[in-house]
Protein backbone atom coordinates (compact mmCIF):
# COMPACT_ATOMS: atom_id res chain seq x y z
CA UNK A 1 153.92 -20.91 82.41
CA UNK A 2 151.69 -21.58 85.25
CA UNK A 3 148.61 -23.39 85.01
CA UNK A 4 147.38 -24.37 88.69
CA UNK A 5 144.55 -22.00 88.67
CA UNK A 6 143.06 -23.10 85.16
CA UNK A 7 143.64 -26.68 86.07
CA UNK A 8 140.95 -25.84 89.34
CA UNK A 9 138.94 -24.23 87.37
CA UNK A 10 138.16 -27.19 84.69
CA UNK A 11 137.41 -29.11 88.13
CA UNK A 12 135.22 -26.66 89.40
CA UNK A 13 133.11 -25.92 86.04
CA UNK A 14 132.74 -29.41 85.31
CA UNK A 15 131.89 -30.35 89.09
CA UNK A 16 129.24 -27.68 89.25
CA UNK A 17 127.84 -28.74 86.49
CA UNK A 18 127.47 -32.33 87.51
CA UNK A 19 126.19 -31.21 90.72
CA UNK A 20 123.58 -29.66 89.30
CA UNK A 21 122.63 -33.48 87.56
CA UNK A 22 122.60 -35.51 90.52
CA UNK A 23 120.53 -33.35 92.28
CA UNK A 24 117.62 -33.97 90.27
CA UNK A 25 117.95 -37.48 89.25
CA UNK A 26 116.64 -39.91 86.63
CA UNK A 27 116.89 -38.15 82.88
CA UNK A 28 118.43 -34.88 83.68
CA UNK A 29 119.57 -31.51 82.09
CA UNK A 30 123.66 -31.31 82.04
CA UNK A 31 122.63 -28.09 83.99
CA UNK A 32 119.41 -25.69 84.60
CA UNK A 33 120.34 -24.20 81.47
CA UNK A 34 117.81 -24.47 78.30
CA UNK A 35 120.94 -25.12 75.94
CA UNK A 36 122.10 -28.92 77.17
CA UNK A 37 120.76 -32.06 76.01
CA UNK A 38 118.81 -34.25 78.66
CA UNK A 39 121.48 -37.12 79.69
CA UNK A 40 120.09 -40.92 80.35
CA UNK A 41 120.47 -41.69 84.46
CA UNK A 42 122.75 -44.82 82.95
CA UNK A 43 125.03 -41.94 81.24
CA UNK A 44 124.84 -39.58 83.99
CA UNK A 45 126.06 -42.26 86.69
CA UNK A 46 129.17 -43.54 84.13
CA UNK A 47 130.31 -39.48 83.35
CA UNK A 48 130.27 -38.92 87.20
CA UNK A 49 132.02 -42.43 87.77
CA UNK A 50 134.65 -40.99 85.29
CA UNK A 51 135.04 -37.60 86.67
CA UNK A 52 135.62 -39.88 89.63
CA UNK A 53 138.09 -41.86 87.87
CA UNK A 54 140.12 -39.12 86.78
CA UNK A 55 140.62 -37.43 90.22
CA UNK A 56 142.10 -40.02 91.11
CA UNK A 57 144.14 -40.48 88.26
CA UNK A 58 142.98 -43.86 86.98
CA UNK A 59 142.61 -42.06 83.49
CA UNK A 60 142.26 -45.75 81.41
CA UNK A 61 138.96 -46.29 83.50
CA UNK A 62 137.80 -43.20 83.41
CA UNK A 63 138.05 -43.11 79.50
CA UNK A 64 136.19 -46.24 79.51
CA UNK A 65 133.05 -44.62 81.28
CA UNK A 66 132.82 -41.54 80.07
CA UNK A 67 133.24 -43.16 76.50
CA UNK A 68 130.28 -45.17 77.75
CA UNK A 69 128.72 -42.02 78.65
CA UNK A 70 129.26 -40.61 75.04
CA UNK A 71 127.69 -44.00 73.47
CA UNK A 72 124.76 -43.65 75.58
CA UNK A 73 124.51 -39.75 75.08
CA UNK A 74 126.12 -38.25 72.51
CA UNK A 75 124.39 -34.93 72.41
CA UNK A 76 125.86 -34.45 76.05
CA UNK A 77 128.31 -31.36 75.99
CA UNK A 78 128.99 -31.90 79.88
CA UNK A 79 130.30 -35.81 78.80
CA UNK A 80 132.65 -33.95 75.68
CA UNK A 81 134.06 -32.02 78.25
CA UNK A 82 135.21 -34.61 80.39
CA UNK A 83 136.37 -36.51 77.73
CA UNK A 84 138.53 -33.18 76.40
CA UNK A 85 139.94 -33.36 80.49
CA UNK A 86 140.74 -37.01 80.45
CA UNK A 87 142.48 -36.50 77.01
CA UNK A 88 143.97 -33.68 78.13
CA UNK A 89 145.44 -35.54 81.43
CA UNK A 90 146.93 -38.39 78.99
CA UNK A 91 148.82 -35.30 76.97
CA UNK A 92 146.38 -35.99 73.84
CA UNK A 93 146.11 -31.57 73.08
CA UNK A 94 144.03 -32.50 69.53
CA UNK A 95 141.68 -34.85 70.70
CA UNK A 96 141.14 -32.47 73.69
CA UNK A 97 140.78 -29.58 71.82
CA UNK A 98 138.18 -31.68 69.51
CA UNK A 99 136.01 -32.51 72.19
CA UNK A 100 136.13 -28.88 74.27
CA UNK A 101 135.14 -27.52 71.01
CA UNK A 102 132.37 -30.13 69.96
CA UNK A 103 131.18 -29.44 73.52
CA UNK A 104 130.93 -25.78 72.22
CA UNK A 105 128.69 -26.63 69.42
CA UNK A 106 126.25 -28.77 71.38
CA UNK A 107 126.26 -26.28 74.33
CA UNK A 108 126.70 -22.61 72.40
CA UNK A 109 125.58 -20.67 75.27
CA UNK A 110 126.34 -22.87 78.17
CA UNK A 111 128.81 -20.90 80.40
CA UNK A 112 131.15 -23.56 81.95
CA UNK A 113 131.30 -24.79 78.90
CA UNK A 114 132.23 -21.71 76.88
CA UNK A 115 134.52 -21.21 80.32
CA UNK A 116 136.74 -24.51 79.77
CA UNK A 117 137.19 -24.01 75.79
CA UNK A 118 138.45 -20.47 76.75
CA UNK A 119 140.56 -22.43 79.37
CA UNK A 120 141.89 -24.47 76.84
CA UNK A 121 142.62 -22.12 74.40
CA UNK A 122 144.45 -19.46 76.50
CA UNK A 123 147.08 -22.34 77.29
CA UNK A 124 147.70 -22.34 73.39
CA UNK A 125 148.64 -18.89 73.74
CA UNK A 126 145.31 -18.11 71.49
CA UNK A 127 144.34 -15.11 73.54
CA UNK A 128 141.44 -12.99 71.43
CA UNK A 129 139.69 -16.57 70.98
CA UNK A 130 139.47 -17.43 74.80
CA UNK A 131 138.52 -13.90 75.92
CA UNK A 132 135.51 -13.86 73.49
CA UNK A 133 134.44 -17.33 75.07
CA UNK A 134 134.81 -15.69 78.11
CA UNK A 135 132.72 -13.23 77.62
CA UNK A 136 130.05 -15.37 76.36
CA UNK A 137 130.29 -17.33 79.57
CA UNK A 138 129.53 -14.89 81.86
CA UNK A 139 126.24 -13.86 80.06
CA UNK A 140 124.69 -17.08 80.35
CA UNK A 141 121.70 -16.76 83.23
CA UNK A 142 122.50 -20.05 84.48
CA UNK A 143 126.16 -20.09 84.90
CA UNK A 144 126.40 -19.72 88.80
CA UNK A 145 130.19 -19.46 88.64
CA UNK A 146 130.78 -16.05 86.72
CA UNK A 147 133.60 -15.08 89.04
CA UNK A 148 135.61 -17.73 88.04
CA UNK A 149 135.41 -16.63 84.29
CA UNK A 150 136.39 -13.49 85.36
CA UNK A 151 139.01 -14.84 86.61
CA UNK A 152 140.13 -16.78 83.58
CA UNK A 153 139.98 -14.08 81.93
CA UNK A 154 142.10 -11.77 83.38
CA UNK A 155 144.57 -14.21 84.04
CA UNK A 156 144.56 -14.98 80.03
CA UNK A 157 145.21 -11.50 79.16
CA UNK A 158 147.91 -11.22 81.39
CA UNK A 159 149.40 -14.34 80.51
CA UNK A 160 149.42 -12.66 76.83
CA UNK A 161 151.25 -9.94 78.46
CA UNK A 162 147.96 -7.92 77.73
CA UNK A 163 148.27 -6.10 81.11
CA UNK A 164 145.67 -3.17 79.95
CA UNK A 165 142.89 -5.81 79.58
CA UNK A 166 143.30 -7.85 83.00
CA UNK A 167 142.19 -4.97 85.34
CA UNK A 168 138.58 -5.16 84.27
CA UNK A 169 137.26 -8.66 84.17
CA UNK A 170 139.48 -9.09 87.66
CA UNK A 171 137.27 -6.22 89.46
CA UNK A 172 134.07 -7.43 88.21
CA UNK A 173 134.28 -10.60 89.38
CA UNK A 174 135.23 -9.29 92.71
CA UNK A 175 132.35 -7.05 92.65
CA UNK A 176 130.67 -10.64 92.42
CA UNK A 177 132.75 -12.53 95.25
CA UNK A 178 134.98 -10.12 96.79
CA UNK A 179 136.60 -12.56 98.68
CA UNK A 180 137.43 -14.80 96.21
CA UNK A 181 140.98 -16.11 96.60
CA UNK A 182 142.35 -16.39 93.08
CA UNK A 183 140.84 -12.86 91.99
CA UNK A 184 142.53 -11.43 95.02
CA UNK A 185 146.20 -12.83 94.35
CA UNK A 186 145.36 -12.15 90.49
CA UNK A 187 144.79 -8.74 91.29
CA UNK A 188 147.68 -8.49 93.25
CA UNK A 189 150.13 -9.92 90.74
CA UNK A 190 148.47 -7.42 88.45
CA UNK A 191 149.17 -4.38 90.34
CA UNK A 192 152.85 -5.92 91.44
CA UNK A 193 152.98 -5.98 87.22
CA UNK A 194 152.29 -2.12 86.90
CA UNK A 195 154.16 -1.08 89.28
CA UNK A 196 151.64 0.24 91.63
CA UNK A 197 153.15 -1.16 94.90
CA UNK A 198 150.53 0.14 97.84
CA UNK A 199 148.16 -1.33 95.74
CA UNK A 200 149.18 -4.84 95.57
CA UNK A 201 149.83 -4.69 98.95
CA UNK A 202 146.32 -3.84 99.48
CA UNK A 203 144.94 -7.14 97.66
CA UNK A 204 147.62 -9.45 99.30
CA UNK A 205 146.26 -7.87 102.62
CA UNK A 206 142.61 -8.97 101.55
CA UNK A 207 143.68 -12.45 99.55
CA UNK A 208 145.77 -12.91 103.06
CA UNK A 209 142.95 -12.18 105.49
CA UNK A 210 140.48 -15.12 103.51
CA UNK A 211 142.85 -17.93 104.35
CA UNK A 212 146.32 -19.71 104.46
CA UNK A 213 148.94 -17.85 101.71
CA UNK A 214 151.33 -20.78 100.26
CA UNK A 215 155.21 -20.22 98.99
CA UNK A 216 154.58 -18.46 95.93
CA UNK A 217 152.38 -15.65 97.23
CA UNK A 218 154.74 -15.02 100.34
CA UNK A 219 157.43 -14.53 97.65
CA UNK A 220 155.32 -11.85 95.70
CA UNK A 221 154.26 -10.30 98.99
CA UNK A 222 158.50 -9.64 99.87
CA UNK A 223 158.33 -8.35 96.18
CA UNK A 224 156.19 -5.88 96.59
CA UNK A 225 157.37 -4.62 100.14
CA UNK A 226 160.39 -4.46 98.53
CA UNK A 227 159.35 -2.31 95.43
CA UNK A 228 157.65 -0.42 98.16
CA UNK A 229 160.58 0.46 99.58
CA UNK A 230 159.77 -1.19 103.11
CA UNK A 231 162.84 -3.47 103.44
CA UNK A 232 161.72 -4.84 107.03
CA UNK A 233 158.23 -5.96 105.82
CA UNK A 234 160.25 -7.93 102.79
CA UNK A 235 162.65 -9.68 104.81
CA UNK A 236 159.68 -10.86 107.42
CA UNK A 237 157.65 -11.95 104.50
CA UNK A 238 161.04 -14.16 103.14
CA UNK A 239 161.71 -14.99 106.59
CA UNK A 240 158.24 -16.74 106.79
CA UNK A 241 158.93 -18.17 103.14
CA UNK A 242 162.32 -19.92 104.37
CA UNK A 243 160.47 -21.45 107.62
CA UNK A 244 157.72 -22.49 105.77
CA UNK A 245 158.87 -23.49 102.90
CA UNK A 246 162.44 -24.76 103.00
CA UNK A 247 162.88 -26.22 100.06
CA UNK A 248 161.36 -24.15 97.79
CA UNK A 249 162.94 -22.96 94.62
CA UNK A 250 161.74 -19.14 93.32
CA UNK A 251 160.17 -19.25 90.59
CA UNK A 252 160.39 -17.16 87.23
CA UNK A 253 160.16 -13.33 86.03
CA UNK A 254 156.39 -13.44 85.54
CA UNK A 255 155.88 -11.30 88.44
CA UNK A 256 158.00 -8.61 87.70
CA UNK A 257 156.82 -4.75 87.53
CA UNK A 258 156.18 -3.73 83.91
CA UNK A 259 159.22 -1.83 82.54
């Protein structure tokens, strides 16, 4: 299993979120929501120091300050989250999953909150759980990133091989951002999944024309040229995958059409 995507989207919730902190200064909201807990300027400037810390994978110092962060704010669920990331980064799943959910409680209806618990979940293959949080994420007013739970959540149900269920959330966050890149390749992977060929070629088309597509997507666009039944189209698109991309090794059956 694949988790790139959800791994960017922890990064992104939890950056957006601190954004939206610095921006205001001294004793801040976690976020323009009504739901978070104001956060100290000291324990603001030690949870971004360790959001710091852990891109660049100094994960014992980054512990350190965002445990800082929890002793000088403990009703923070932005500094729980990072601590759930950290934890997760040093393979510690319980302790994560304590602190994504105690971020939960403090922050019921905060959506990139609700949006890295359902994260979180989904990766323990505890699907109906992390589509309700999902759901709940994308009705918060203040959660600017709705497309990404979309995403999340269409990618979760197809991960659970829930094919039915992906189609929706994936088109309404495009309705959102219709150029977003991972709702494009999702949707593309989805239609590859059903079988319908001319439209998965569609959405590589349109997640293609946005920007630079990497080794894995020029091997589902030869895929679906070849269910297509355009052989010439597939070889160009493996073609470009062997120039590019010498060394790379294909990867599983998740792709394949539905039987």
């Amino acid at each position: 299993m694949r988790h790139e995507s959800f791994r960017w989207a922890w990064v992104a919730a939890v950056a957006l979120a601190l954004a939206g902190c610095a921006s205001t200064g001294g004793s801040t909201p976690a976020s323009s929501g009504p739901s978070h807990a104001k956060m100290s300027s000291k324990g603001l400037a030690n949870l971004q120091l360790a959001q710091t810390y852990l891109r660049q994978g100094r994960l014992d110092v980054a512990l350190d300050r965002a445990s800082r962060a929890q002793r000088l704010d403990p009703q923070s669920a932005d500094v729980q989250v990072v601590l759930g990331m950290i934890r997760q980064a040093l393979d510690d799943q319980a302790r994560a999953g304590d602190h994504f959910e105690r971020a939960v409680k403090l922050a019921p209806d905060a959506g990139h909150v609700l949006n890295v618990r359902g994260v979180w979940l989904c990766e323990r293959q505890r699907y109906d759980e992390a589509d309700a949080l999902f759901e709940r994420a994308v009705k918060d007013p203040f959660y600017e990133d709705k497309a990404q739970s979309y995403f999340n959540a269409g990618r979760c149900a197809m991960l659970g091989g829930r094919l039915d269920r992906a189609e929706a959330p994936l088109r309404k966050g495009l309705e959102l951002d219709p150029k977003h890149p991972l709702l494009l390749e999702q949707m593309a992977r989805l239609q590859f999944r059903q079988g319908n060929f001319l439209g998965a070629r569609a959405f590589f088309q349109r997640r293609e024309a946005v920007g630079e597509v990497g080794a894995e997507l020029l091997e589902l666009a030869a895929s679906i040229e070849e269910g297509a039944g355009d052989r010439a189209a597939a070889e160009r698109y493996r073609a470009r995958l062997k120039q590019g991309y010498p060394d790379y090794t294909p990867t599983a059956s998740e792709g394949s059409p539905q039987s």
